[in-house]
PDB file of N, CA and C in Angstrom:
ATOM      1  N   UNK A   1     -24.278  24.067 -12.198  1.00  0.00           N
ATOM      2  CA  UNK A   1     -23.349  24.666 -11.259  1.00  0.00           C
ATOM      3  C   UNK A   1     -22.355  25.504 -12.063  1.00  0.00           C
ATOM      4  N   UNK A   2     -22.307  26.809 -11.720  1.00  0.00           N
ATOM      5  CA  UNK A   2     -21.132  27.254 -11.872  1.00  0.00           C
ATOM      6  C   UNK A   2     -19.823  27.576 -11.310  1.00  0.00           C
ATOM      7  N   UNK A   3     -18.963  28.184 -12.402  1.00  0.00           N
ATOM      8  CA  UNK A   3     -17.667  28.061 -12.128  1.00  0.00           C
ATOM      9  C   UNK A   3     -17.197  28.462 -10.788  1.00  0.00           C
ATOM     10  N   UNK A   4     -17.892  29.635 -10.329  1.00  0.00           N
ATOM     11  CA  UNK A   4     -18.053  29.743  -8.637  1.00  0.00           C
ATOM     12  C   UNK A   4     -18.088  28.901  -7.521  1.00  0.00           C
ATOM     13  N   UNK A   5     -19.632  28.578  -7.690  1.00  0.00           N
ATOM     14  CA  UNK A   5     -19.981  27.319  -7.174  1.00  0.00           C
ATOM     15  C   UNK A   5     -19.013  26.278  -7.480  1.00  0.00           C
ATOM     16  N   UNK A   6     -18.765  25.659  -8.147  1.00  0.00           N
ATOM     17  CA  UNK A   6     -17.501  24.602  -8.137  1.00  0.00           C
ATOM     18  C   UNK A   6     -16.659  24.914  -7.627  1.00  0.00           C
ATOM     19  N   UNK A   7     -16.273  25.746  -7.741  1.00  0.00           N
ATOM     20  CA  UNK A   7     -14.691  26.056  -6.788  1.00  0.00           C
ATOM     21  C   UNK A   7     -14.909  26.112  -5.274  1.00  0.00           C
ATOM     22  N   UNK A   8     -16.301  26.353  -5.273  1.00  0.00           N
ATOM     23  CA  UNK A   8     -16.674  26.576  -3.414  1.00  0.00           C
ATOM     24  C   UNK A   8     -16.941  24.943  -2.779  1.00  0.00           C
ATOM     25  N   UNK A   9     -17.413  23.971  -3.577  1.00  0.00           N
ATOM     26  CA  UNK A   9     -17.620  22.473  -3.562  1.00  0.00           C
ATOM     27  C   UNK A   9     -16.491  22.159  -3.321  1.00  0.00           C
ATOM     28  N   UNK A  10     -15.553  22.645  -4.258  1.00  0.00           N
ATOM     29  CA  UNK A  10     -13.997  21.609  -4.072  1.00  0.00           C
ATOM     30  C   UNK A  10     -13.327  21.687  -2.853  1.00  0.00           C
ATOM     31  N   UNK A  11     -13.381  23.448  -2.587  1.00  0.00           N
ATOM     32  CA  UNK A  11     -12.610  24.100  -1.084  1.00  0.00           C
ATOM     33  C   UNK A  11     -13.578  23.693  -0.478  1.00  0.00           C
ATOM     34  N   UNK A  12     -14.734  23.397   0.034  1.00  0.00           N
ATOM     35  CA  UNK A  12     -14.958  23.057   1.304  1.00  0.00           C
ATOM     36  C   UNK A  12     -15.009  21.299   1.179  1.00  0.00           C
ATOM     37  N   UNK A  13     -14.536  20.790   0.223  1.00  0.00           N
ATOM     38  CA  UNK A  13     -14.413  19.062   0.072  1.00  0.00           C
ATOM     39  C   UNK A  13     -12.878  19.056   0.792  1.00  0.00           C
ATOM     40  N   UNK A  14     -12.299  19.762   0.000  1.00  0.00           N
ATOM     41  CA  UNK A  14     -10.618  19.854   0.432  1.00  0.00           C
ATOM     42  C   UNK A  14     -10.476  20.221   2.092  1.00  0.00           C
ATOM     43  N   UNK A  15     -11.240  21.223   2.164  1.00  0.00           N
ATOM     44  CA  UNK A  15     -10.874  21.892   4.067  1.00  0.00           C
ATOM     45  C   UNK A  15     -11.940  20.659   5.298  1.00  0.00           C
ATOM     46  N   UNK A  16     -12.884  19.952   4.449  1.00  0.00           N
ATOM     47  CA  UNK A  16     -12.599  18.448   5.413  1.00  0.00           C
ATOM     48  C   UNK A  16     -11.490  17.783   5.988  1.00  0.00           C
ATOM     49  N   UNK A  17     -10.447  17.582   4.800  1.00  0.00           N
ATOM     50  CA  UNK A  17      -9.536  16.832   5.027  1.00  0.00           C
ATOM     51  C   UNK A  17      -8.079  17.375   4.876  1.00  0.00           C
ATOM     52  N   UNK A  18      -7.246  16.853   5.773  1.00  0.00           N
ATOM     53  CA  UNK A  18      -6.194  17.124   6.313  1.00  0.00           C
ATOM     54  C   UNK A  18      -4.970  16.043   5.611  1.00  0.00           C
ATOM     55  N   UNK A  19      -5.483  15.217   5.106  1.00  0.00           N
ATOM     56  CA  UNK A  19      -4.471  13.962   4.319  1.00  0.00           C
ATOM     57  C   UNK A  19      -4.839  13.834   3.473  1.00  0.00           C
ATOM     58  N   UNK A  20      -3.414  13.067   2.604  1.00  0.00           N
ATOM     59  CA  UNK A  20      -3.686  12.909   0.727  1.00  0.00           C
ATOM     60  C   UNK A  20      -2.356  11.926   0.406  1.00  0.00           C
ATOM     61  N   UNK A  21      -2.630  11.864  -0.515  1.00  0.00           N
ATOM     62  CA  UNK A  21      -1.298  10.786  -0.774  1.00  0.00           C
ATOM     63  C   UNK A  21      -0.670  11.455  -2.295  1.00  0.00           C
ATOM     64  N   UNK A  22       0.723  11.792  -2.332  1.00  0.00           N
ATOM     65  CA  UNK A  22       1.060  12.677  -3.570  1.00  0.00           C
ATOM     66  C   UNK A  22       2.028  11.563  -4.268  1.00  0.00           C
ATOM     67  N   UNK A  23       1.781  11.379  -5.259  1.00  0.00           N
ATOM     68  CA  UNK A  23       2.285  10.790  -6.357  1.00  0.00           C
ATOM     69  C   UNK A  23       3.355  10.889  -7.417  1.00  0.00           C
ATOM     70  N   UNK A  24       4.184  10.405  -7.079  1.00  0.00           N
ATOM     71  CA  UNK A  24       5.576  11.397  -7.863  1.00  0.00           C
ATOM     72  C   UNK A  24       6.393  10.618  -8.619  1.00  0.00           C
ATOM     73  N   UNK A  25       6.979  10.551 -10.131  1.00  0.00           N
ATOM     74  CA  UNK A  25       7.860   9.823 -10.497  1.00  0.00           C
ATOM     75  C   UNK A  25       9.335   9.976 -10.325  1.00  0.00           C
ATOM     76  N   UNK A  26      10.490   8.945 -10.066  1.00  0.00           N
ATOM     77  CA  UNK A  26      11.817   8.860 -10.340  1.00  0.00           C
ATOM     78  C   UNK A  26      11.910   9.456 -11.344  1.00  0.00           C
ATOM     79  N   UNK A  27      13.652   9.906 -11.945  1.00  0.00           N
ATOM     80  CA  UNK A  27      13.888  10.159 -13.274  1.00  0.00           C
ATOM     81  C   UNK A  27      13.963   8.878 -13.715  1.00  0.00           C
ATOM     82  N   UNK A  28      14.013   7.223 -13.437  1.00  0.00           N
ATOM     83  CA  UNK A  28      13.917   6.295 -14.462  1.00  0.00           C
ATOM     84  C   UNK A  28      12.385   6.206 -14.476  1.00  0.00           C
ATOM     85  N   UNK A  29      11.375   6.543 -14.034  1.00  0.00           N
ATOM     86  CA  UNK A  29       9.910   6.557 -13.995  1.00  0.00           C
ATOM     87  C   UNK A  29       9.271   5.727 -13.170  1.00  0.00           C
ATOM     88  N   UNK A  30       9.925   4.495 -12.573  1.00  0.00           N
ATOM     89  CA  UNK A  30       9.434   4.354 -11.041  1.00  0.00           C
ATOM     90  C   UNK A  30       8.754   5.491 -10.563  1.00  0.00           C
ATOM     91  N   UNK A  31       7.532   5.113 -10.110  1.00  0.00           N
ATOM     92  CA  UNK A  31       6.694   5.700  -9.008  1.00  0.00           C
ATOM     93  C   UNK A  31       6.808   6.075  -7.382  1.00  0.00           C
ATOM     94  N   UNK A  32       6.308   6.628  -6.628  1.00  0.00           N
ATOM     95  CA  UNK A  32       6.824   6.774  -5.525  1.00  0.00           C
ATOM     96  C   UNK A  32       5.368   7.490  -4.833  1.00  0.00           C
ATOM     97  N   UNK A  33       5.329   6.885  -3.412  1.00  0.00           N
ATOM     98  CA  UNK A  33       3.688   7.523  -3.354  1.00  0.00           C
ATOM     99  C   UNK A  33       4.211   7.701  -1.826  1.00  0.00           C
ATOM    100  N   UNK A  34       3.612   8.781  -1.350  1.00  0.00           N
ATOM    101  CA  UNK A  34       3.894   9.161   0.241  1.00  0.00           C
ATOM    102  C   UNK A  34       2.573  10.151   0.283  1.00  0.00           C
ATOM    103  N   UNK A  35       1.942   9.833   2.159  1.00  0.00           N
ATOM    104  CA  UNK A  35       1.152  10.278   2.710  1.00  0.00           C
ATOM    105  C   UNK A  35       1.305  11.771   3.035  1.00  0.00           C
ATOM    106  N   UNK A  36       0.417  13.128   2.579  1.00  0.00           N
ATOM    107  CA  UNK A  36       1.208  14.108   3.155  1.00  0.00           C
ATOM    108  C   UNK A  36      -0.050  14.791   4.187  1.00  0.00           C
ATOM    109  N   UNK A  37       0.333  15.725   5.026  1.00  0.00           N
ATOM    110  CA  UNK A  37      -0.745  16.642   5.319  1.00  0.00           C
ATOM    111  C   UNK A  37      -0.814  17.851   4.714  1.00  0.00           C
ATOM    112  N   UNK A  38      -1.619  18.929   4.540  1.00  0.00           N
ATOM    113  CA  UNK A  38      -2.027  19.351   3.251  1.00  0.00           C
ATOM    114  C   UNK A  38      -2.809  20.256   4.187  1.00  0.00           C
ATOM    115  N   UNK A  39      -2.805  21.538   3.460  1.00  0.00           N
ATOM    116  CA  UNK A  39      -3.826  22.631   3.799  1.00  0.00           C
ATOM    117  C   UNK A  39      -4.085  23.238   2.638  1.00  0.00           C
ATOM    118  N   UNK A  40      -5.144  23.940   2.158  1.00  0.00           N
ATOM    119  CA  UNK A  40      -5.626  24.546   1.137  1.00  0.00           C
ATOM    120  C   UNK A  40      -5.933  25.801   0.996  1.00  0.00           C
ATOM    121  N   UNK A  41      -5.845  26.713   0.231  1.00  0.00           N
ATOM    122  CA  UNK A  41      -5.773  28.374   0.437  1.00  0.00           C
ATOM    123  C   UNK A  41      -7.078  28.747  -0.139  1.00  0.00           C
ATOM    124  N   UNK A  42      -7.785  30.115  -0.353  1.00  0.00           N
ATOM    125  CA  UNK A  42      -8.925  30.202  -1.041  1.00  0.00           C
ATOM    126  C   UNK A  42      -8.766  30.083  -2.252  1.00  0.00           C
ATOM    127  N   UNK A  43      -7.620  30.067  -2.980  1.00  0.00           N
ATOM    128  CA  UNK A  43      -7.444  30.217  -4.320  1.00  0.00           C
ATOM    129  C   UNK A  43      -7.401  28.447  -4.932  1.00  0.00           C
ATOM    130  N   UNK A  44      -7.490  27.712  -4.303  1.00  0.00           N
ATOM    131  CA  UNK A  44      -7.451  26.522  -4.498  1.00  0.00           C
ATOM    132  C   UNK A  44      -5.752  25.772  -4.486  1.00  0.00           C
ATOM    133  N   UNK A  45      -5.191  26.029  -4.175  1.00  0.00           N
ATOM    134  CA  UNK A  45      -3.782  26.281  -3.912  1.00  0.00           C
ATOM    135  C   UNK A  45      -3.700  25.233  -2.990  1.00  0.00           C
ATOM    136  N   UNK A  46      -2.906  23.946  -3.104  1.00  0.00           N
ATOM    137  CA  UNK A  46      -2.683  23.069  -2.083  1.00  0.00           C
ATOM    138  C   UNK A  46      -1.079  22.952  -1.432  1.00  0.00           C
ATOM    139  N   UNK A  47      -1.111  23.237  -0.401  1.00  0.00           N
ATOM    140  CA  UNK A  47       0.067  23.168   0.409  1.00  0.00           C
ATOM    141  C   UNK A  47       0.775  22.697   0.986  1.00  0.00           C
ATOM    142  N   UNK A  48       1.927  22.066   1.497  1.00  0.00           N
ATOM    143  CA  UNK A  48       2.762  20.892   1.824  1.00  0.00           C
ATOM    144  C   UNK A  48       3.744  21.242   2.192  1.00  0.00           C
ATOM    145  N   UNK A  49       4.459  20.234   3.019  1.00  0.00           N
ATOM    146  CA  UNK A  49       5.969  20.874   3.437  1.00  0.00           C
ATOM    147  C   UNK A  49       6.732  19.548   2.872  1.00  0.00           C
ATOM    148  N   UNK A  50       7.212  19.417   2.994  1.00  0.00           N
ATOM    149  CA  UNK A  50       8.909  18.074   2.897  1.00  0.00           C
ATOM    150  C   UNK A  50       9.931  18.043   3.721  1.00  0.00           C
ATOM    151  N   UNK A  51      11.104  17.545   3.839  1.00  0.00           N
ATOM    152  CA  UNK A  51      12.413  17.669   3.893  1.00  0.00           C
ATOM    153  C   UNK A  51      13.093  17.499   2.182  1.00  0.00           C
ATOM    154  N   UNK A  52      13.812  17.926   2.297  1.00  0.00           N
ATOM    155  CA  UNK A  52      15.175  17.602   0.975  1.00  0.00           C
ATOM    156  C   UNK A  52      15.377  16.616   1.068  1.00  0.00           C
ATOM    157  N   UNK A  53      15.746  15.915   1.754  1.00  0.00           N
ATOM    158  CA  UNK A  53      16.048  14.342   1.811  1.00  0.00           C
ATOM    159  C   UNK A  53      15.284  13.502   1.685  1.00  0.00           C
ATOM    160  N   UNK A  54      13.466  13.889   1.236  1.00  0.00           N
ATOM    161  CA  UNK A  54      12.492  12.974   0.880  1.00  0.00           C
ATOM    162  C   UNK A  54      12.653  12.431  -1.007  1.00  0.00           C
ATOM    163  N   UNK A  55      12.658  11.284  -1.149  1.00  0.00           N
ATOM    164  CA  UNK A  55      12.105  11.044  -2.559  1.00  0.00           C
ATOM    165  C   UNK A  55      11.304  11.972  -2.984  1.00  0.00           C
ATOM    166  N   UNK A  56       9.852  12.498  -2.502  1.00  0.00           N
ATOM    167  CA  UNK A  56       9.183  13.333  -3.167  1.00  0.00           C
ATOM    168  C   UNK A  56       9.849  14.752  -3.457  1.00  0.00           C
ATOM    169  N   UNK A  57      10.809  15.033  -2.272  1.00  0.00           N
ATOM    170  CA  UNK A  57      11.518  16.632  -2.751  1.00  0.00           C
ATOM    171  C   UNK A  57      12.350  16.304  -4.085  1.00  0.00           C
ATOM    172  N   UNK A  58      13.153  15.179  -4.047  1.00  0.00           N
ATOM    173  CA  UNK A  58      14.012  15.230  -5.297  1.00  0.00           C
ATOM    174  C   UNK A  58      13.045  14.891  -6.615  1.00  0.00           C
ATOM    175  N   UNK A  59      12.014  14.062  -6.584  1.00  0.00           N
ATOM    176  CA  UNK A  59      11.211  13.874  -7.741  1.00  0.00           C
ATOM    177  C   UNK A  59      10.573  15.486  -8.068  1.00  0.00           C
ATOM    178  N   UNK A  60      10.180  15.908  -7.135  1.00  0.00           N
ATOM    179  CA  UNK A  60       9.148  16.989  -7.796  1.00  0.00           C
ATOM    180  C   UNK A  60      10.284  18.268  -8.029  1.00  0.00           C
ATOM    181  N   UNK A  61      11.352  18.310  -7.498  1.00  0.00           N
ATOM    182  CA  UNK A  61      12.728  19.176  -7.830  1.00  0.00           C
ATOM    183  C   UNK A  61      13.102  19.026  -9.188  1.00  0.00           C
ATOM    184  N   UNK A  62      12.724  17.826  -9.669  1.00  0.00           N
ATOM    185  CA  UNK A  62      13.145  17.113 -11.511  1.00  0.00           C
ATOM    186  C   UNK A  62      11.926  17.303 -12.158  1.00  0.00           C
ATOM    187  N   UNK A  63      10.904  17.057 -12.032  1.00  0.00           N
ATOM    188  CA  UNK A  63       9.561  17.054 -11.982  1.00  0.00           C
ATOM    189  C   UNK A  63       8.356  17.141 -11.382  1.00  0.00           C
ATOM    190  N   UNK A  64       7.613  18.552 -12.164  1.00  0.00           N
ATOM    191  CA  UNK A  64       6.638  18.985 -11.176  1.00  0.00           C
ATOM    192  C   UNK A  64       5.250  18.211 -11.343  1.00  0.00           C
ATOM    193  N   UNK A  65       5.108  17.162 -11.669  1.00  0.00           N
ATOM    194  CA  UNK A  65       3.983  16.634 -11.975  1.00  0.00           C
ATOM    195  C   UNK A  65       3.854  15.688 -11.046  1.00  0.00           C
ATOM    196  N   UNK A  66       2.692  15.553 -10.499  1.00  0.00           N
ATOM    197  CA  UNK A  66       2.363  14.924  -9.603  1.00  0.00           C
ATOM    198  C   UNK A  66       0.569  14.034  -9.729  1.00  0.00           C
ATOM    199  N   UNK A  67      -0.067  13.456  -8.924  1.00  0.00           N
ATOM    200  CA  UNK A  67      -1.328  13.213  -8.761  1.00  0.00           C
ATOM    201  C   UNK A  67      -1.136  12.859  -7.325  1.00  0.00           C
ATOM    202  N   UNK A  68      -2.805  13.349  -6.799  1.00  0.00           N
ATOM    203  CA  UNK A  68      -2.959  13.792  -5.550  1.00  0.00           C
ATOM    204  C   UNK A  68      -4.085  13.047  -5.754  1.00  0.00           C
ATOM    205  N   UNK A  69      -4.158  12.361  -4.106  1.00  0.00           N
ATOM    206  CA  UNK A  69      -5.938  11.727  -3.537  1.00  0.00           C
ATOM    207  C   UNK A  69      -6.054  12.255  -2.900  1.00  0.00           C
ATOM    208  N   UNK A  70      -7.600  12.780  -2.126  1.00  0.00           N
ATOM    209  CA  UNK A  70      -7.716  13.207  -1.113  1.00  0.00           C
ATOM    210  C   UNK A  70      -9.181  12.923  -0.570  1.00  0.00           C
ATOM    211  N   UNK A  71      -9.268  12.133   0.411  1.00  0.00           N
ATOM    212  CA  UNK A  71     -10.985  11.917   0.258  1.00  0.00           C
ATOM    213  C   UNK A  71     -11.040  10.496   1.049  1.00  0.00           C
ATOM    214  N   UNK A  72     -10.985   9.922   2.139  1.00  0.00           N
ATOM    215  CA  UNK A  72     -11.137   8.680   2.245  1.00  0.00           C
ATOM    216  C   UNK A  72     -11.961   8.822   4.061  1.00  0.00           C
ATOM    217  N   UNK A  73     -12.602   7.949   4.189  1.00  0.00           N
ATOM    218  CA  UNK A  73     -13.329   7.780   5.442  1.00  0.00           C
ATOM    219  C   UNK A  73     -12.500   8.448   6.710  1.00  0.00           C
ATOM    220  N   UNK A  74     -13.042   9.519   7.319  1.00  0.00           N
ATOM    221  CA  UNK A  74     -12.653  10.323   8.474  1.00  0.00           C
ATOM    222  C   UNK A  74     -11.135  10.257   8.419  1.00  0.00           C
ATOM    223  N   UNK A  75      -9.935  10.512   7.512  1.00  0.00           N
ATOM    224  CA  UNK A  75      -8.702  10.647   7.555  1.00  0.00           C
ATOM    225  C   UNK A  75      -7.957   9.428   7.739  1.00  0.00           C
ATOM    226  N   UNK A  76      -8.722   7.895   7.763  1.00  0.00           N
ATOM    227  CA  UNK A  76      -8.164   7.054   8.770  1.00  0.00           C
ATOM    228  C   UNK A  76      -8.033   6.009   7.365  1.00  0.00           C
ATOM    229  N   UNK A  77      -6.917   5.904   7.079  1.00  0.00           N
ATOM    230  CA  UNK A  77      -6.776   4.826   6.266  1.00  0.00           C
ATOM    231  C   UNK A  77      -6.499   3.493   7.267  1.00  0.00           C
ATOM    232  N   UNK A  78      -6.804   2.498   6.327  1.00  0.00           N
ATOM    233  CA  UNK A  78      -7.317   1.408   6.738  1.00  0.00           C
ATOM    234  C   UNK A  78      -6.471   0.037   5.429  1.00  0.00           C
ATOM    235  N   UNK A  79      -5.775  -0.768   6.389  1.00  0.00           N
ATOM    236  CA  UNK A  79      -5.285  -1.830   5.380  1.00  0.00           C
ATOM    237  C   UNK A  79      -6.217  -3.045   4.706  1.00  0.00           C
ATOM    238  N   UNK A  80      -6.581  -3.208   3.854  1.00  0.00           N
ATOM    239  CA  UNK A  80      -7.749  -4.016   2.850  1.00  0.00           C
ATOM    240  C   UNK A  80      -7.631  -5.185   3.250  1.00  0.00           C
ATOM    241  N   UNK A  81      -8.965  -5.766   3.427  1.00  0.00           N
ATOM    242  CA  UNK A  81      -8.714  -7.150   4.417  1.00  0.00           C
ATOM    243  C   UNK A  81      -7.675  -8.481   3.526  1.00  0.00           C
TER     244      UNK A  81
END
């Protein structure tokens, strides 16, 4: 597969799904994980909104590093028995 092809796998894996969970640290490094909805551009570009008043706006305002899931049975998370 090429580099094409891969990028066309990922965007149409990504434009399945509509939810993800973004991953963000405190400045003491506590973690912080919130559900977002998410749209994706052709460029592979993932998109999001917030408020200011979310943990994730002030973490990723200090720090832009993040990890993202995206991928779980028809959008519907489910609590582990």
């Amino acid at each position: 597969m090429d580099n094409a092809q891969g990028k066309k796998v990922i965007l149409e894996f990504l434009r399945r799904h509509t939810l993800g969970v973004i991953a963000t640290s405190h400045a003491d490094g506590k973690p912080e994980a919130a559900v977002i909805d998410f749209s994706v551009r052709d460029n592979l570009e993932i998109v999001f909104d917030t408020f200011e008043q979310t943990l994730k706006f002030e973490n990723l305002s200090d720090r832009g590093s993040v990890a993202l899931v995206v991928g779980w049975d028809k959008n519907n998370m489910r609590a582990m028995p």
